[in-house]
N, C-alpha and C. Protein backbone atom coordinates (compact mmCIF):
# COMPACT_ATOMS: atom_id res chain seq x y z
N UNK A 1 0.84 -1.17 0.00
CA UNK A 1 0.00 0.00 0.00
C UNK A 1 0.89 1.23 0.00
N UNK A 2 0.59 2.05 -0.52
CA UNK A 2 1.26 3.44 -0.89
C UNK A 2 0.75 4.64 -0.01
N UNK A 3 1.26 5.31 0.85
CA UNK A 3 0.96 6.32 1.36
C UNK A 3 0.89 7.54 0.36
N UNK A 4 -0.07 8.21 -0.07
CA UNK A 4 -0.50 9.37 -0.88
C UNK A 4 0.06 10.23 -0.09
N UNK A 5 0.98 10.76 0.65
CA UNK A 5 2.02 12.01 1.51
C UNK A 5 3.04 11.64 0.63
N UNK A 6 3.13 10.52 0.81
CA UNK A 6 4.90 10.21 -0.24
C UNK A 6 5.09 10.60 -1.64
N UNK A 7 3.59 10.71 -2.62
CA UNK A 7 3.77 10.63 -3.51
C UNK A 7 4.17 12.30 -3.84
N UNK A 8 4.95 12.56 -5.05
CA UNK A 8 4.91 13.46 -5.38
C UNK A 8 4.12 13.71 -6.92
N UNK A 9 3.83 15.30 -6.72
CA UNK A 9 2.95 15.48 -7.95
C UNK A 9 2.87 15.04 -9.11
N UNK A 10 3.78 14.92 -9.84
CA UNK A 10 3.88 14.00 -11.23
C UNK A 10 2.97 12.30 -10.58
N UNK A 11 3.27 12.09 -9.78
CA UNK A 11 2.98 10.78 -9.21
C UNK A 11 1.42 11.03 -9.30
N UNK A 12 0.67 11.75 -8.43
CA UNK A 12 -0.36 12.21 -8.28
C UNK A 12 -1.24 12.28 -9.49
N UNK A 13 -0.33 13.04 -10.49
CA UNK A 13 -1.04 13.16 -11.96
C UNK A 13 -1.49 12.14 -12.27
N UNK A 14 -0.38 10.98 -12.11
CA UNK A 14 -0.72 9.93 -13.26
C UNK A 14 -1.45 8.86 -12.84
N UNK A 15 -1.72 9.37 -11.38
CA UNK A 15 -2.69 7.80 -11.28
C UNK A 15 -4.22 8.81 -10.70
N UNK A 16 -4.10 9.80 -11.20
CA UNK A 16 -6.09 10.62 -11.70
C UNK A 16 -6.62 10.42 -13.07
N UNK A 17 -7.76 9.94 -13.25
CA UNK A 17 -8.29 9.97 -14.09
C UNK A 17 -8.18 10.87 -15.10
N UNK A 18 -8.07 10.36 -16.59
CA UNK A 18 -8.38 11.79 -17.95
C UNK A 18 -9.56 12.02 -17.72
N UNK A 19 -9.77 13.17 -18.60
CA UNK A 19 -11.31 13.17 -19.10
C UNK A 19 -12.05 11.95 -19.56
N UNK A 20 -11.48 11.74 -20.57
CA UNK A 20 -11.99 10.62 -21.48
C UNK A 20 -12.21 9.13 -20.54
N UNK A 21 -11.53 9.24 -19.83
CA UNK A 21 -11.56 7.88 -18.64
C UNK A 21 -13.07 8.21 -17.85
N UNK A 22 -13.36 8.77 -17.17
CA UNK A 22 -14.34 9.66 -16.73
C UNK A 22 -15.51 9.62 -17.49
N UNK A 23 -15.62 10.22 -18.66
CA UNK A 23 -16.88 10.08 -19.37
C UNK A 23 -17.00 8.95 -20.05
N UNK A 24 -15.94 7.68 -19.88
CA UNK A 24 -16.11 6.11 -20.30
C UNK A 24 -17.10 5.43 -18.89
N UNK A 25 -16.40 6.04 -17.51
CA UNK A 25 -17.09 5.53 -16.83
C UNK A 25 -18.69 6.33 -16.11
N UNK A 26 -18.80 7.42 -16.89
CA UNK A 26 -20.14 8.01 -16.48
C UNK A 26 -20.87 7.62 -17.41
N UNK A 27 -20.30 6.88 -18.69
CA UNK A 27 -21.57 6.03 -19.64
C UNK A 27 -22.05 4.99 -18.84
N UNK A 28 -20.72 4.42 -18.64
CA UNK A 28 -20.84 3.04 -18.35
C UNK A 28 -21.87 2.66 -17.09
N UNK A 29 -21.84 3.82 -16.31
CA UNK A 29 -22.79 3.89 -15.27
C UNK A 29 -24.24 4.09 -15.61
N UNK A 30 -24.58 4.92 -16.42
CA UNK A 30 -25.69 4.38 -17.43
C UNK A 30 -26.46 3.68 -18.10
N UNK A 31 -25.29 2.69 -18.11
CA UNK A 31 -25.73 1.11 -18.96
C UNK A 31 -26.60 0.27 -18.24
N UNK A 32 -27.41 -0.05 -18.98
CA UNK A 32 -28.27 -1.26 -17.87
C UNK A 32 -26.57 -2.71 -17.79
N UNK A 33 -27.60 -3.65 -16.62
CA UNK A 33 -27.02 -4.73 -16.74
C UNK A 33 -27.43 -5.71 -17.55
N UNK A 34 -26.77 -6.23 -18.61
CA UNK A 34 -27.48 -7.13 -19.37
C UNK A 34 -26.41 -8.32 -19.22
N UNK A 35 -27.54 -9.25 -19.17
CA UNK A 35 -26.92 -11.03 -18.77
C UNK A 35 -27.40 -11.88 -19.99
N UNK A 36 -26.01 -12.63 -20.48
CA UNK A 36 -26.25 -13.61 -21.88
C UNK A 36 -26.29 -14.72 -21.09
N UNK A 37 -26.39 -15.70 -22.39
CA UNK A 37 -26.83 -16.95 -21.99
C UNK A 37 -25.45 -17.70 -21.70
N UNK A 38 -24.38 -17.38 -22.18
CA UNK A 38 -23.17 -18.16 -20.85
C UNK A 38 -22.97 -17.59 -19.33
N UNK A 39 -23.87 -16.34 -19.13
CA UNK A 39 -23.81 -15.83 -17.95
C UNK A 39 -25.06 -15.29 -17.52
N UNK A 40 -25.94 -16.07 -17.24
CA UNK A 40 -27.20 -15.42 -17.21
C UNK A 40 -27.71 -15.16 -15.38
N UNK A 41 -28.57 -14.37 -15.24
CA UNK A 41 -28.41 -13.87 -13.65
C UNK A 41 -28.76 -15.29 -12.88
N UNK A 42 -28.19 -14.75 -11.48
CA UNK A 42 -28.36 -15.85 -10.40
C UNK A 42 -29.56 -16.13 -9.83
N UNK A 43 -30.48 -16.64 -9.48
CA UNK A 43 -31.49 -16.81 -8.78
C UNK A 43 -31.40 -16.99 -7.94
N UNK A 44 -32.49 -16.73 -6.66
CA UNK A 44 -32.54 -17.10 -5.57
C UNK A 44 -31.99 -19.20 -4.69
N UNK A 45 -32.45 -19.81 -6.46
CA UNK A 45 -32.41 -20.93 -5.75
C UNK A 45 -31.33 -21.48 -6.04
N UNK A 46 -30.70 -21.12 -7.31
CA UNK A 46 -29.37 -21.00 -7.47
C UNK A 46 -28.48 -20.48 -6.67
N UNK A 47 -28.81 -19.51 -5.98
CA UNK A 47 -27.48 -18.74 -5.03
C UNK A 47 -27.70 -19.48 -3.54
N UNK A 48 -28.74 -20.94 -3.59
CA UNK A 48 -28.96 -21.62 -2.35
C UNK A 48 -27.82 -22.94 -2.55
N UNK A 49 -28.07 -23.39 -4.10
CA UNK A 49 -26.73 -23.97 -3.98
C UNK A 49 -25.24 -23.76 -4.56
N UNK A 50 -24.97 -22.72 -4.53
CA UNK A 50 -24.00 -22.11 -4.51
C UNK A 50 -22.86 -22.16 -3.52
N UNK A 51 -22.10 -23.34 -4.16
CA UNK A 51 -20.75 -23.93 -3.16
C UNK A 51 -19.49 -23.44 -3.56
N UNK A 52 -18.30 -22.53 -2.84
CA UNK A 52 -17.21 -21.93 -2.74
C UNK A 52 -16.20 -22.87 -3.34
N UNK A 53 -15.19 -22.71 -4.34
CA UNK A 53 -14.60 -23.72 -4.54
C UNK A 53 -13.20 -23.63 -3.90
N UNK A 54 -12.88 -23.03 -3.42
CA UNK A 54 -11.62 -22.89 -1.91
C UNK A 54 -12.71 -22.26 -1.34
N UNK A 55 -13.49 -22.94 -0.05
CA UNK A 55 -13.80 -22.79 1.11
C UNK A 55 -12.87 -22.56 2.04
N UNK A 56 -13.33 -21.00 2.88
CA UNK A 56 -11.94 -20.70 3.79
C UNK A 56 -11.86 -21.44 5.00
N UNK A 57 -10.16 -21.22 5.22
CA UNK A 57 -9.89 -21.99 6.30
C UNK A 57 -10.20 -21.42 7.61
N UNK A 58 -10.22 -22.57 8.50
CA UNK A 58 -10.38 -22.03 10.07
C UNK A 58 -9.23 -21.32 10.51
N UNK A 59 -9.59 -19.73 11.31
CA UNK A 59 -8.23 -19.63 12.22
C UNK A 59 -7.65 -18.26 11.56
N UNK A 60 -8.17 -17.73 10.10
CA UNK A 60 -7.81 -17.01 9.39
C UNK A 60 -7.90 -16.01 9.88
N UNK A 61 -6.78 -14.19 9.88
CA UNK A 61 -7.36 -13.72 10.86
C UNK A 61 -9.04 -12.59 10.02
N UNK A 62 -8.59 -13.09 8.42
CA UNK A 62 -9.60 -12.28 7.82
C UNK A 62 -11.07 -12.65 7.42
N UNK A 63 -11.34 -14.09 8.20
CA UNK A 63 -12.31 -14.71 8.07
C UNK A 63 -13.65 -14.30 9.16
């Protein structure tokens, strides 16, 4: 992790958004969500069996 005090301005510049970055993501926020048929939404009874494929371990301290 990077402390933002350390950075100096050139640094600063380059990790802010352009314009053009910005109005990619104020479309994009716009967009509906649309789900195809290799990814189509989850359902309720689907997200019942919905099994983790690394299930976390015991003891973790972020668990």
């Amino acid at each position: 992790m990077v402390n933002r005090n350390d950075l100096t301005k050139e640094q600063m510049k380059e990790l802010a958004f352009t314009q053009a970055e910005l109005e990619e993501l104020a479309a994009a926020r716009s967009m509906p969500i649309t789900f195809d048929e290799d990814c189509p939404e989850t359902t309720p009874e689907r997200a019942i069996r919905f099994h983790r494929v690394n299930p976390p371990r015991g003891g973790s301290r972020y668990a």
